[in-house]
Protein backbone atom coordinates (compact mmCIF):
# COMPACT_ATOMS: atom_id res chain seq x y z
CA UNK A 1 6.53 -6.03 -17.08
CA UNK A 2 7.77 -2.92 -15.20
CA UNK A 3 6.07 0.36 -14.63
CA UNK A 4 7.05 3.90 -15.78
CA UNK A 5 5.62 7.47 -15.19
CA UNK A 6 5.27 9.09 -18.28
CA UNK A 7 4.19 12.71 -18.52
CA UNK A 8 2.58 14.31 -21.88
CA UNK A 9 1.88 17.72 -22.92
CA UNK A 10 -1.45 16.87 -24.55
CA UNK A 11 -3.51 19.94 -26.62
CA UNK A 12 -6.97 20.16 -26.00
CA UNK A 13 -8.28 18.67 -28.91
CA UNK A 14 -10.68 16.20 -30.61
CA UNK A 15 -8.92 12.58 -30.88
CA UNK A 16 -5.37 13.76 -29.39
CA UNK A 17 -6.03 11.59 -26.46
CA UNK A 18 -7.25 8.53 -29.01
CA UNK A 19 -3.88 9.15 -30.54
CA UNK A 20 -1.74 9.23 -27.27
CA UNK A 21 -3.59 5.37 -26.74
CA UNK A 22 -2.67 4.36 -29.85
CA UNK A 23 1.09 5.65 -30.00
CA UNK A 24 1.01 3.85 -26.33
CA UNK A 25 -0.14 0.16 -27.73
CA UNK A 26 2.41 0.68 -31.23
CA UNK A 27 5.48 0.87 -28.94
CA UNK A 28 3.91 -1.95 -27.28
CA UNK A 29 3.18 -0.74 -24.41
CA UNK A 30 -0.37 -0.58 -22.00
CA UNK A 31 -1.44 2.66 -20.32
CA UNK A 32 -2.70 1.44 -16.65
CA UNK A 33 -3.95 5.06 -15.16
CA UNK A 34 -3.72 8.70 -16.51
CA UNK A 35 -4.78 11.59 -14.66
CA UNK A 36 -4.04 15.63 -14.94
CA UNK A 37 -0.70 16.47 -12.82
CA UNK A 38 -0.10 19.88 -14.74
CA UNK A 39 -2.51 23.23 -15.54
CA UNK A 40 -3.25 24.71 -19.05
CA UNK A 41 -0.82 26.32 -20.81
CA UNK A 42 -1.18 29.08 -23.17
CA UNK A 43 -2.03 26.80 -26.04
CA UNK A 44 -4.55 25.03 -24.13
CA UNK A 45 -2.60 21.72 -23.21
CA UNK A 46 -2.13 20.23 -20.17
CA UNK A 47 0.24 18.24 -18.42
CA UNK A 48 -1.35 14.49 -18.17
CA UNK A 49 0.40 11.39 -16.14
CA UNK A 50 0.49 8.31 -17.23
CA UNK A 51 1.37 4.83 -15.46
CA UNK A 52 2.40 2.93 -18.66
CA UNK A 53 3.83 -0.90 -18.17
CA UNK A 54 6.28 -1.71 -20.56
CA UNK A 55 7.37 -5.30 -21.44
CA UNK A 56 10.75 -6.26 -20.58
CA UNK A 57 11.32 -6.72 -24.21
CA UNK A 58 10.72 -3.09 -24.95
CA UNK A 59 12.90 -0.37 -24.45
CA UNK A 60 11.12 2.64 -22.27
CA UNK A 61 12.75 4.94 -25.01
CA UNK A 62 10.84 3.35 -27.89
CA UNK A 63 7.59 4.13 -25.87
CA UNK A 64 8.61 8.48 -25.77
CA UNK A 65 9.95 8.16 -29.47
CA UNK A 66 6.57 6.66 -30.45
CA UNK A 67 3.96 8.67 -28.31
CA UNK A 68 6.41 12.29 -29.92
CA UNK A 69 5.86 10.98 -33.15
CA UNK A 70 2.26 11.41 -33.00
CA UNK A 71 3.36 15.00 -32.45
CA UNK A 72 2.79 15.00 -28.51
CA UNK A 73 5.12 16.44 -26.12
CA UNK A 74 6.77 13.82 -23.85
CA UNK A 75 8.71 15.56 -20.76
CA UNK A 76 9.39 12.71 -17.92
CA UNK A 77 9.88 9.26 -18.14
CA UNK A 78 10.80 7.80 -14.46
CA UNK A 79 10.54 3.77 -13.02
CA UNK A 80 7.69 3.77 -10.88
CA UNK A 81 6.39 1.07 -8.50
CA UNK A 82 2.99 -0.77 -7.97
CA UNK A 83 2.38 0.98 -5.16
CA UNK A 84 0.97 4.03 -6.73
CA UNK A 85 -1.35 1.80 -8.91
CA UNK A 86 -4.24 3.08 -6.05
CA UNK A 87 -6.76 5.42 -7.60
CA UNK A 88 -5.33 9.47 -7.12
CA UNK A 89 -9.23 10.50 -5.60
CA UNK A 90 -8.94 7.40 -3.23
CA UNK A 91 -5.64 8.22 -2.49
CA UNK A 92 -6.88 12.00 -1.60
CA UNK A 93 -9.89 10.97 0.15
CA UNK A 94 -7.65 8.21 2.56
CA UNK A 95 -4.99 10.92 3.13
CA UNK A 96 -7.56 13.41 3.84
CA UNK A 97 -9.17 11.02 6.99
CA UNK A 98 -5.64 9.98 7.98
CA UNK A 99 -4.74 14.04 8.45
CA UNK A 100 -8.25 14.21 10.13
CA UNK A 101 -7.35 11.55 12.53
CA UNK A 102 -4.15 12.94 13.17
CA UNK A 103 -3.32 16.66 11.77
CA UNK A 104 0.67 16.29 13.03
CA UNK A 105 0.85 13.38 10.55
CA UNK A 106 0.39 16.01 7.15
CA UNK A 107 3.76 16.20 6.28
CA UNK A 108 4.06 12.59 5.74
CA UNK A 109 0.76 12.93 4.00
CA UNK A 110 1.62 15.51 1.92
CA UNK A 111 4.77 13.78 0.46
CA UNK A 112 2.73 10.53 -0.36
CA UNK A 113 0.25 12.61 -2.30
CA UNK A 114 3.00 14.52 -4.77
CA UNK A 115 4.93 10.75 -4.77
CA UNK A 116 7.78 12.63 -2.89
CA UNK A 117 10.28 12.56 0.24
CA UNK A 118 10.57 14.51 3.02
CA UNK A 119 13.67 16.59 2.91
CA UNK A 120 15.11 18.49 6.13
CA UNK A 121 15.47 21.65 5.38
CA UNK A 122 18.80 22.24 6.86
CA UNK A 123 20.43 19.86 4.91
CA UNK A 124 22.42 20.62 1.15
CA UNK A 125 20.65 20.26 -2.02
CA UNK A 126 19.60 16.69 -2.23
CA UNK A 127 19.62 16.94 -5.94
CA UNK A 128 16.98 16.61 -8.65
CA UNK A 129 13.84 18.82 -7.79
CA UNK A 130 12.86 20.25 -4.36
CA UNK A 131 10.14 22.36 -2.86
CA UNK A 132 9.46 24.31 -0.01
CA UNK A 133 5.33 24.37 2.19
CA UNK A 134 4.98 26.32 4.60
CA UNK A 135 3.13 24.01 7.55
CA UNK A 136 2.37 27.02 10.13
CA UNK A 137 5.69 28.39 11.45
CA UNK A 138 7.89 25.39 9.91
CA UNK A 139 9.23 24.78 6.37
CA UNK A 140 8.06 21.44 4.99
CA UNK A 141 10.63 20.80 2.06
CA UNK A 142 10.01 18.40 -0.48
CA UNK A 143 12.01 16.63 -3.07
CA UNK A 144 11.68 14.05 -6.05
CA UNK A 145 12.99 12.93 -9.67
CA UNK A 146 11.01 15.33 -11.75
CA UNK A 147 9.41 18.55 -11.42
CA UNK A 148 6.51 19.61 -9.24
CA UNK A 149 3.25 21.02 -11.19
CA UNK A 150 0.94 24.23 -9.46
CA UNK A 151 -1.75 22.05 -9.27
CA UNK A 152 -0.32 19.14 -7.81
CA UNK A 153 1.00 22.06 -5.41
CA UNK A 154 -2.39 23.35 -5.10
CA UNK A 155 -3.45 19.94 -3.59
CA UNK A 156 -0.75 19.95 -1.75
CA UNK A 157 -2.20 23.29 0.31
CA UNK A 158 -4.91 22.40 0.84
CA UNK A 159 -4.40 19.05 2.45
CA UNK A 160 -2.20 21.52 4.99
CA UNK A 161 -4.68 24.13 5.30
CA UNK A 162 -6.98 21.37 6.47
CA UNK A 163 -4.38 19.94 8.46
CA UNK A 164 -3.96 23.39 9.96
CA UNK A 165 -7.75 24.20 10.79
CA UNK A 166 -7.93 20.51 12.85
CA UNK A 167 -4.79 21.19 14.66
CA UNK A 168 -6.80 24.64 16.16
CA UNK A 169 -9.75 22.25 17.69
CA UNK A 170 -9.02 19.62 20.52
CA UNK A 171 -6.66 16.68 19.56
CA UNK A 172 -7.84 13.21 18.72
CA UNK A 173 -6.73 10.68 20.85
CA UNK A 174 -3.88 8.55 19.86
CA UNK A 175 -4.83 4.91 18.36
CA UNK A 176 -2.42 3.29 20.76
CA UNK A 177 -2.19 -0.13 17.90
CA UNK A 178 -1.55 2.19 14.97
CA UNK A 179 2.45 2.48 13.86
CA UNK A 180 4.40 2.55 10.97
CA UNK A 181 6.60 -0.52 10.08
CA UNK A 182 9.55 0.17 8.09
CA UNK A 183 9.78 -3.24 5.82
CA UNK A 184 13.03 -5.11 4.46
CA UNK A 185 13.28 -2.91 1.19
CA UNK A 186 12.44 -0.15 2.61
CA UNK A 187 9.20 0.91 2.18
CA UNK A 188 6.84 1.13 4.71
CA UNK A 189 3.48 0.29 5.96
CA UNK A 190 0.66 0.99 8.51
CA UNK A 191 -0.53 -1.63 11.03
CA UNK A 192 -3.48 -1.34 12.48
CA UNK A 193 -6.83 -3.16 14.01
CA UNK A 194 -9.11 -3.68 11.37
CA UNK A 195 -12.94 -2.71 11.85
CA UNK A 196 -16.27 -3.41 9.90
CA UNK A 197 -15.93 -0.57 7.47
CA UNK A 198 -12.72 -1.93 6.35
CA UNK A 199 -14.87 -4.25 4.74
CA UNK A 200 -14.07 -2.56 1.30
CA UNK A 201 -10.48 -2.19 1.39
CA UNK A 202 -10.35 -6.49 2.93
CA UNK A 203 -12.46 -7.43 -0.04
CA UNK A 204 -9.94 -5.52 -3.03
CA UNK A 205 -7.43 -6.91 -1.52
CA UNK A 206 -8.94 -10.89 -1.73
CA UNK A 207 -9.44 -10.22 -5.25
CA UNK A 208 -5.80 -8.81 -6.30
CA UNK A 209 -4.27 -11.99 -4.85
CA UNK A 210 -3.32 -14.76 -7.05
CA UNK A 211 -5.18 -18.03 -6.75
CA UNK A 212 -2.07 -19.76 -5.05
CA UNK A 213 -1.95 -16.93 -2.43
CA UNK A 214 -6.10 -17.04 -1.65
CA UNK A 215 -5.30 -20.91 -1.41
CA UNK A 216 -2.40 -21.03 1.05
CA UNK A 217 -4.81 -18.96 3.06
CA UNK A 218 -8.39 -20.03 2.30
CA UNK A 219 -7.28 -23.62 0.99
CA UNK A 220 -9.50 -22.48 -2.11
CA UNK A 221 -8.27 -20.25 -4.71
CA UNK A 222 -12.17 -18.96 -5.25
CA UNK A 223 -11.45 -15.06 -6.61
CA UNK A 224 -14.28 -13.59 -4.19
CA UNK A 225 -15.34 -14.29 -1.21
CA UNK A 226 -19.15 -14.53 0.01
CA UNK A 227 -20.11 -11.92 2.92
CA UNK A 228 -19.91 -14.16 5.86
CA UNK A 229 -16.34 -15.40 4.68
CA UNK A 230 -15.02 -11.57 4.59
CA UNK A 231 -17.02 -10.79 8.08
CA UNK A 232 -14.57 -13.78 9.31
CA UNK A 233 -11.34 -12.18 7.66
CA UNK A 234 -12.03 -9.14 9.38
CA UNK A 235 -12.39 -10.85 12.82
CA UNK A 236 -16.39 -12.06 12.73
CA UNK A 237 -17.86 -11.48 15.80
CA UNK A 238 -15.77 -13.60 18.73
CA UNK A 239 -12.36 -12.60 16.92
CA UNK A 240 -9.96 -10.03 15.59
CA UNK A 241 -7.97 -8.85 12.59
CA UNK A 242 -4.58 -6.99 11.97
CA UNK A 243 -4.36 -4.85 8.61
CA UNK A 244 -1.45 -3.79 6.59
CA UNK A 245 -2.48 -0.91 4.48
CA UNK A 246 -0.44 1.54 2.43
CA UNK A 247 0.68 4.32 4.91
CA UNK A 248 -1.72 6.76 2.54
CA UNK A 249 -4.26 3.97 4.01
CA UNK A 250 -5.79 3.48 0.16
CA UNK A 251 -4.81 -0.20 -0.13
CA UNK A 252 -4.71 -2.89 2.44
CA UNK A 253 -1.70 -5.03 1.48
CA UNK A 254 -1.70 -7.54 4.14
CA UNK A 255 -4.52 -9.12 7.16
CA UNK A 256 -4.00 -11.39 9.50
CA UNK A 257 -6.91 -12.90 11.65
CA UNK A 258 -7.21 -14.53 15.39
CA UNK A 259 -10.24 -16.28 17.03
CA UNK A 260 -10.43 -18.33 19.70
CA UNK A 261 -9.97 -22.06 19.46
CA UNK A 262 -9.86 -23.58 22.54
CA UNK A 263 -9.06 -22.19 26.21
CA UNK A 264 -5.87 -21.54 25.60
CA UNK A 265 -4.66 -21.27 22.14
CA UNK A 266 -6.09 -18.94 18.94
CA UNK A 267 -6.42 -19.82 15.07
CA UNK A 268 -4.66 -17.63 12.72
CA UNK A 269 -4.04 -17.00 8.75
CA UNK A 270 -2.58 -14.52 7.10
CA UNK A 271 -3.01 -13.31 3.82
CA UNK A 272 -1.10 -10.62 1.87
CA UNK A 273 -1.21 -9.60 -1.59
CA UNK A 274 1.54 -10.98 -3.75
CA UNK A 275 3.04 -7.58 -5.17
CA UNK A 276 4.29 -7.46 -1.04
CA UNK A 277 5.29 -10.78 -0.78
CA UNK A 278 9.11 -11.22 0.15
CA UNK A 279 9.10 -7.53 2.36
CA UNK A 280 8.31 -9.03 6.01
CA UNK A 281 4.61 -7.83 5.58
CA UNK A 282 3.02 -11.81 6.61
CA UNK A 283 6.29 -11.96 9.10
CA UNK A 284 5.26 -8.95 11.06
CA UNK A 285 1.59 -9.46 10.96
CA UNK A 286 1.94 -12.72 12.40
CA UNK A 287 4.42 -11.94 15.10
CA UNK A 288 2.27 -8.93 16.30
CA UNK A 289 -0.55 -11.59 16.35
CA UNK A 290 2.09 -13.61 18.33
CA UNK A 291 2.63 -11.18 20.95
CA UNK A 292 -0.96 -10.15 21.25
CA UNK A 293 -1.80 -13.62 22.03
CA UNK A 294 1.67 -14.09 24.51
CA UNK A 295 0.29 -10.93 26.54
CA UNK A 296 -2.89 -12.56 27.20
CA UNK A 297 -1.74 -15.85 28.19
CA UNK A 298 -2.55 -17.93 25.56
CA UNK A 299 -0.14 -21.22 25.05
CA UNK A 300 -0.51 -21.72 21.20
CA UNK A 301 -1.45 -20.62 18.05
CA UNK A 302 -2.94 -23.07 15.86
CA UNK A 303 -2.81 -23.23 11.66
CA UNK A 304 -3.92 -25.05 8.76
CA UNK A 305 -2.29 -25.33 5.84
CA UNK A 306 -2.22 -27.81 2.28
CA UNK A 307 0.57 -30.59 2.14
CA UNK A 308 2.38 -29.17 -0.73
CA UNK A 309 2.15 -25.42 0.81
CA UNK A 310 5.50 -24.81 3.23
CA UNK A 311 4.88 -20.97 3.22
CA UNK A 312 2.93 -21.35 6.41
CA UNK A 313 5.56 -23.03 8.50
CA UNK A 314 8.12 -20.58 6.77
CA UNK A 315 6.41 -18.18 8.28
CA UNK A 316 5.71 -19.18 11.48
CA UNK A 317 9.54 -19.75 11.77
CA UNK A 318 10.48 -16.31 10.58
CA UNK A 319 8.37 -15.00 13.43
CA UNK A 320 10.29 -17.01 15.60
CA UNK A 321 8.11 -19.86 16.42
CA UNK A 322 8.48 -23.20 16.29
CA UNK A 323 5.63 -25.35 14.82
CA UNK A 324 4.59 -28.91 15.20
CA UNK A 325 2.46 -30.37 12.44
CA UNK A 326 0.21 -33.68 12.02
CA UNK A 327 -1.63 -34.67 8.96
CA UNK A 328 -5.51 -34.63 9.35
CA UNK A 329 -8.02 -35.34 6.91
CA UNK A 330 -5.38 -34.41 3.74
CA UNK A 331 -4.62 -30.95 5.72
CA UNK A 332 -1.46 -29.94 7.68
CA UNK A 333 -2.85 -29.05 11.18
CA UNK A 334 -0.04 -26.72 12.61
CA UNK A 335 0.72 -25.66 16.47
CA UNK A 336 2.90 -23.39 17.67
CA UNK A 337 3.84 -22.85 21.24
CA UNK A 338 3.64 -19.15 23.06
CA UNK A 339 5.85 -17.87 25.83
CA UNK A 340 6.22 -14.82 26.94
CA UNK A 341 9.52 -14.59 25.24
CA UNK A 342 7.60 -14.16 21.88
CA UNK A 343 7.36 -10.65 22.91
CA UNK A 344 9.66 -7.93 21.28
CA UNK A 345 10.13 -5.38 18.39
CA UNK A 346 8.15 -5.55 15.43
CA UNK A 347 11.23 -5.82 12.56
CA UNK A 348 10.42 -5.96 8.77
């Protein structure tokens, strides 16, 4: 299954959108999210996106010739990714505090909202379609595959106009554990210390794992976890946790826990959801974990893990550790030693 944006010019009628579903499911096809990118035009239609996965045995232009032969528009089909499967008023609302927290990081916010890239403005015309914000005295420019709408635009103001009425009262201080981690492909996340209230994003995250992935961490691939078991995952009270989230800070894709097991050594586990798996998001959880634990003076880190389930010691090696493992009561009891040597750049 792959993802596509699809954009529709759909009238403002009784049973167009019933027809748009059912043009959708005929080409074989399943619409995942639609929301309004585009304002009315003089007909009374509006510009609606849709997130539509497509089966690999389908052709992406079967899914346009059937939704236009139900007589509606179709105007942009583009590959799109499953990181912009997070709810658009989520989305908002997490950009929104992340600006709040920080009004110098808009820009960035900004270009996550419209699904866009940050273009210098200096530089030639990147191709495809561009855009020019004004964010005080600077130009923020603005470029993607397909066109830019006046109300995504809209949104786009008034993220900076809030941006711009923060930025006139006293600066927040900096979170001195929050950075951005460029990953192996590319894209790129948000570390960060995880707190009680990300209780929410902790839990969604449990439940879009696969069983196999809740089992390599939990040893049990049960799909929700009871309240005391997600106070633990986010640290419990003698511990800590390290999130991954989306840099829009919607989704968490990735936590990884300590607590104290002995005088000298911490317990660890690390889950991340399996859409991430492969990008270095468990790798650099762990080895921040690593280095947390090196700067304190703790000797080990300790693990447990199934048998049959090498991803543990995989990853433990990719963070460049070297574990030791006995076989307790049917489980893999894992040790790795801590020097300060563990310490260094974070790397995807």
């Amino acid at each position: 299954m792959v993802l596509w944006r699809v954009h529709v010019e759909l009238e403002d009628r009784p049973g167009r959108l019933g027809g748009l579903a059912t043009a959708v499911g005929e080409a074989g096809c399943n619409i995942i999210s639609l929301h309004v990118v585009g304002e009315p035009a003089d007909d009374g239609s509006v510009t609606d996106e849709l997130l539509v996965r497509v089966p690999a045995s389908v052709d992406p232009a079967a899914l346009t010739t059937s939704i236009e032969a139900a007589g509606i528009p179709c105007t942009l089909l583009v590959r799109a990714d499953a990181t912009e499967l997070s709810d658009p008023a989520t989305t908002a609302l997490a950009l929104a505090r992340m600006v709040a927290a920080d009004p110098g990081s808009a820009p960035r916010a900004v270009a996550t909202m419209l699904r866009a890239r940050l273009v210098d403005p200096s530089a030639p015309d990147p191709g495809g379609h561009t855009h020019v914000l004004r964010v005080g005295a600077r130009q923020l420019r603005l470029g993607r595959a397909w066109p830019f709408t006046a109300t995504e635009l809209s949104r786009a103001a008034a993220l900076l106009e809030l941006a711009a009425q923060l930025a006139l009262r006293e600066p927040a201080p900096h979170v001195r554990d929050d950075r951005i981690l460029l990953l192996r492909d590319g894209s790129e996340v948000r570390m960060r210390t995880a707190t009680a209230a990300d209780g929410p994003l902790v839990a969604a995250l449990h439940a879009r794992c696969s069983p196999a992935a809740r089992r390599s961490r939990f040893l049990s691939p049960a799909p929700r976890l009871e309240p005391a078991e997600l106070e633990a995952l986010l640290g419990g009270a003698d511990g800590e946790a390290l999130l991954a989230v989306t840099v829009d800070g919607g989704s968490a894709v990735g936590v990884a826990t300590l607590r104290p097991d002995g005088p000298a050594a911490a317990a660890f586990g690390v889950l991340v959801e399996d859409a991430w798996h492969g990008r270095g998001v468990g790798t650099a959880l762990l080895r921040r974990m690593a280095d947390t634990c090196a700067e304190r003076g703790l000797a080990e880190l300790h693990g447990v893990a199934r048998p049959d389930d090498l991803g543990v010691t995989r990853l433990l090696r990719r963070a460049g550790l070297r574990p030791s493992a006995e076989i307790t009561d049917g489980e893999v009891r894992l040790r790795a030693g801590l020097s300060p040597a563990t310490n260094g750049t974070l790397v995807g």
